[in-house]
C-alpha atoms as a PDB file:
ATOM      1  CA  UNK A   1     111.726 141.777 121.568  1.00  0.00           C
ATOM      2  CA  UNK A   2     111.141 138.334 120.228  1.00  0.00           C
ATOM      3  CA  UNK A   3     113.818 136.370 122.373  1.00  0.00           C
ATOM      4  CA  UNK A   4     114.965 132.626 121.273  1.00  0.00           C
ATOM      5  CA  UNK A   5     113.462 131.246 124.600  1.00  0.00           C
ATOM      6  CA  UNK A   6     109.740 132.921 123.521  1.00  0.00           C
ATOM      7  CA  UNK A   7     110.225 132.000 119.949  1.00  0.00           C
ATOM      8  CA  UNK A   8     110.893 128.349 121.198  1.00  0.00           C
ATOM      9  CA  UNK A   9     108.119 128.212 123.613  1.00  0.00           C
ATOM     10  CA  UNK A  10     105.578 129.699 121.322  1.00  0.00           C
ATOM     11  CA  UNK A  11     106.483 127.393 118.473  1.00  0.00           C
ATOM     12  CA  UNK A  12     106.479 124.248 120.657  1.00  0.00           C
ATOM     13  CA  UNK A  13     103.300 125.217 122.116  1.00  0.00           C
ATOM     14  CA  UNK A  14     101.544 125.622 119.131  1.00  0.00           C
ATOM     15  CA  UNK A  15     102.855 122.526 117.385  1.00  0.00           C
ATOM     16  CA  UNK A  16     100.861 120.600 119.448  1.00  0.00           C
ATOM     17  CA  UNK A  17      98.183 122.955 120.399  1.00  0.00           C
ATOM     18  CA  UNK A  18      97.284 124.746 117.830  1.00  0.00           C
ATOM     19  CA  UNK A  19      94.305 125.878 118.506  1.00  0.00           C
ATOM     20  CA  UNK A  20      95.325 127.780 121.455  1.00  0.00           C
ATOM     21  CA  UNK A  21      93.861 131.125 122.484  1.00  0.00           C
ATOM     22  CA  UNK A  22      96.802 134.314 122.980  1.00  0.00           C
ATOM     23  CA  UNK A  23      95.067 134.724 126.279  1.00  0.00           C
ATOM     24  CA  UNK A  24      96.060 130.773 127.353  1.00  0.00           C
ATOM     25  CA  UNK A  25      99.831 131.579 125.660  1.00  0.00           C
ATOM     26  CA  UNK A  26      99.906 134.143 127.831  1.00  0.00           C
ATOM     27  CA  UNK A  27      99.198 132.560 130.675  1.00  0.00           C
ATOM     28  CA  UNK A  28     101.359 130.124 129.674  1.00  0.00           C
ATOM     29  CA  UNK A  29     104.599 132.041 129.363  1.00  0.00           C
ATOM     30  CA  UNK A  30     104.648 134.499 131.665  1.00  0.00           C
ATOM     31  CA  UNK A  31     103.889 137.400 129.560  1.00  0.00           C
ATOM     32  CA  UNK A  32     101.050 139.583 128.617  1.00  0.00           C
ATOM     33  CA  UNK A  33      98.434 138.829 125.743  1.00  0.00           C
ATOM     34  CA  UNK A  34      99.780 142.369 123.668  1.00  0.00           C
ATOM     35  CA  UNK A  35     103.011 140.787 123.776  1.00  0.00           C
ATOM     36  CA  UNK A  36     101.676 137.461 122.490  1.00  0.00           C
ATOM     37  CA  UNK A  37     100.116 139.494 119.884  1.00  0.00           C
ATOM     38  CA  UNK A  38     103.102 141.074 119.109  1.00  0.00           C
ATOM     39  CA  UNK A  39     105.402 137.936 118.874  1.00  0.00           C
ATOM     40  CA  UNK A  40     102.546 135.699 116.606  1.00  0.00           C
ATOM     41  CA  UNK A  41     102.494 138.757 114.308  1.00  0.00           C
ATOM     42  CA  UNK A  42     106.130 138.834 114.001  1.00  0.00           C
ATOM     43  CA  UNK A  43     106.594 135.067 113.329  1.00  0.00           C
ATOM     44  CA  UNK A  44     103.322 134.956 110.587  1.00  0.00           C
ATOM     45  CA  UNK A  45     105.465 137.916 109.314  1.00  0.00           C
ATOM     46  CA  UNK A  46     108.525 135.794 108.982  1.00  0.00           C
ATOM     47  CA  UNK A  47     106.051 133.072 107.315  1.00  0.00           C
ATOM     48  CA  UNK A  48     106.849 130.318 110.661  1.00  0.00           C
ATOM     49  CA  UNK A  49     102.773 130.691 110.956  1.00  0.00           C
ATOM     50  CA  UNK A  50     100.064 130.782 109.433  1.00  0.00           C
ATOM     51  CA  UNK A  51      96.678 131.702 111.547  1.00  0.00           C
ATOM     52  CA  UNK A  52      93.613 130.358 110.399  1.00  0.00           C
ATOM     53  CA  UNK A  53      89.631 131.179 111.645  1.00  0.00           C
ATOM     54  CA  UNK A  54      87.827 128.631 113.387  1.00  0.00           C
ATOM     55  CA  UNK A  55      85.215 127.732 110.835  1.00  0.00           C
ATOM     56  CA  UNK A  56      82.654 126.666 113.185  1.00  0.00           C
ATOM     57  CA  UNK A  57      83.073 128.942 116.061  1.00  0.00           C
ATOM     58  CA  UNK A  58      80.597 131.270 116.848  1.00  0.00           C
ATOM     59  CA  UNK A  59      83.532 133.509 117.805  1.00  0.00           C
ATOM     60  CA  UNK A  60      84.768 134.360 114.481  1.00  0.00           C
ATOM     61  CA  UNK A  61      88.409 136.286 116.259  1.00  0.00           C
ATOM     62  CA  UNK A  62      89.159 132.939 117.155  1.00  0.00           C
ATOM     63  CA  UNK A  63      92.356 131.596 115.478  1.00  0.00           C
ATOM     64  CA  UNK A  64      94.116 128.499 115.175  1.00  0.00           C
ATOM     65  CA  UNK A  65      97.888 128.915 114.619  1.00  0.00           C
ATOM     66  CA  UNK A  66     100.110 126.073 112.381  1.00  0.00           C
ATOM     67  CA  UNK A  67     103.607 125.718 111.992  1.00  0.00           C
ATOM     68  CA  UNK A  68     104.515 126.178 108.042  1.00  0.00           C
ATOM     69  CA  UNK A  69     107.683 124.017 106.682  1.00  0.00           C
ATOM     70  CA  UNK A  70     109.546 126.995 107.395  1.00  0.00           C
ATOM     71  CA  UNK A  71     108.690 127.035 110.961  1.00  0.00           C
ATOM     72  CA  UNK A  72     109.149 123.390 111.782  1.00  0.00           C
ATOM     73  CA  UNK A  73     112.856 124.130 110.535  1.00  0.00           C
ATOM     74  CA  UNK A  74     113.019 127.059 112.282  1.00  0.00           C
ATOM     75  CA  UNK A  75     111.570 125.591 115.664  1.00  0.00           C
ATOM     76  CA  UNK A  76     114.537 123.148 115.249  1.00  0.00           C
ATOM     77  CA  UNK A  77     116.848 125.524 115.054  1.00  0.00           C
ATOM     78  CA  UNK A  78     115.891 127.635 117.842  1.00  0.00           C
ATOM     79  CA  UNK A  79     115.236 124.028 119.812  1.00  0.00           C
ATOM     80  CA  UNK A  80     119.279 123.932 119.707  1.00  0.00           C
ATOM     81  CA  UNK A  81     120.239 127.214 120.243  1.00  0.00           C
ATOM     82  CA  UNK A  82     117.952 127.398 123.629  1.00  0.00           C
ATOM     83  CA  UNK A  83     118.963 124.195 124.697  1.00  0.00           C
ATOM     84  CA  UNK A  84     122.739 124.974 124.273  1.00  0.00           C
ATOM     85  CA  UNK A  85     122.010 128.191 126.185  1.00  0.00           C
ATOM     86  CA  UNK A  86     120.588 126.265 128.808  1.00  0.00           C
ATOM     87  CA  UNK A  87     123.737 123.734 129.317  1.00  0.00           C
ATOM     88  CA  UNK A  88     125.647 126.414 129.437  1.00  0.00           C
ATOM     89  CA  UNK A  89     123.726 127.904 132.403  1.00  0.00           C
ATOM     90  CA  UNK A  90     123.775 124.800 133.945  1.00  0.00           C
ATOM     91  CA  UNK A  91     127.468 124.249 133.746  1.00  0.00           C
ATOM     92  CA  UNK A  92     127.970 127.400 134.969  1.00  0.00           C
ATOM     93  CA  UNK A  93     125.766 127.170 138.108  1.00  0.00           C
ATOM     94  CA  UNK A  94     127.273 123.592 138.673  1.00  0.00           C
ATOM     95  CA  UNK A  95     130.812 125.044 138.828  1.00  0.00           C
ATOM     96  CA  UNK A  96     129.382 128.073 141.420  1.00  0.00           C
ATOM     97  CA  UNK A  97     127.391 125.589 143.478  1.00  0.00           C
ATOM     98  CA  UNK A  98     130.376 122.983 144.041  1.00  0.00           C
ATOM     99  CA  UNK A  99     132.438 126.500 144.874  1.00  0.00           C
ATOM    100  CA  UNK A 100     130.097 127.377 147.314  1.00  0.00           C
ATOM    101  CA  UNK A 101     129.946 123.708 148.753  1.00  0.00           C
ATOM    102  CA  UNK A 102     133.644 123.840 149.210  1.00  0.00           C
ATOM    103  CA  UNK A 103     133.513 126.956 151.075  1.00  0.00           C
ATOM    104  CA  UNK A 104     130.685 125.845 153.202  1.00  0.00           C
ATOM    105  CA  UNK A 105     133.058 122.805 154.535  1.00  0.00           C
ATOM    106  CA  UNK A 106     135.926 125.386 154.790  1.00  0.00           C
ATOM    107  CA  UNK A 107     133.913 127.280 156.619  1.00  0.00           C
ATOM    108  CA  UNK A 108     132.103 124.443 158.766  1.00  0.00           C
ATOM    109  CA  UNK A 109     136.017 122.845 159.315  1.00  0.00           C
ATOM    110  CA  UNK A 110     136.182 125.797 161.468  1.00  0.00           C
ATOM    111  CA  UNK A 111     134.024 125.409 163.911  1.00  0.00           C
ATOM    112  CA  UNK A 112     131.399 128.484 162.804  1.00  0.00           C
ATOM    113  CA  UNK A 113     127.797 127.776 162.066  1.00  0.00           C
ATOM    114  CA  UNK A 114     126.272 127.585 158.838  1.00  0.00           C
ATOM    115  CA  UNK A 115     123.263 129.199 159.653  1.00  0.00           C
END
């Protein structure tokens, strides 16, 4: 349930906002605050987190989240692996796209509309 792309956008996220709320992560990837929840749990779990109370918040279920060691290496990692995935998506919808421009001239060299 915890894909690479959410364990990469989580960790990046709170690198350098730690203090965020799960309802802001939430908001900020798409997904609802159980399965924020859910995925923090899982990576405190694997020790990539620790979550720490506000001290001086009057709202003592407030948490601020920090990247251990572990998960700094980790974040790395998974920094790699997504962005590898990604190039590879890319190539792949730069080969369909030029095959699609090619038929689109084809089909333009004979005189029917490309609307």
């Amino acid at each position: 349930m915890l894909t690479d792309e959410t364990r990469y956008k989580l960790l990046r996220i709170l690198e350098s906002n730690p203090q965020a709320s799960q309802r802001d992560l939430a908001h900020a990837l798409g997904i609802s605050v159980g399965k924020v929840n859910y995925c923090l749990n899982a990576l405190i779990e694997k020790g990539l987190l620790k979550a720490r109370n506000f001290k001086n918040n009057k709202n003592k279920r407030a948490y601020m989240y920090y990247l251990t060691p572990h998960g700094f290496e980790e974040k790395a990692r998974v920094t790699v692996r997504f962005f590898r995935q990604r190039l590879a998506e890319y190539e792949a919808l730069s080969i369909e796209i030029e095959a699609l421009r090619r038929e689109a001239t084809r089909t333009n060299a004979r005189g029917l509309s490309l609307d």
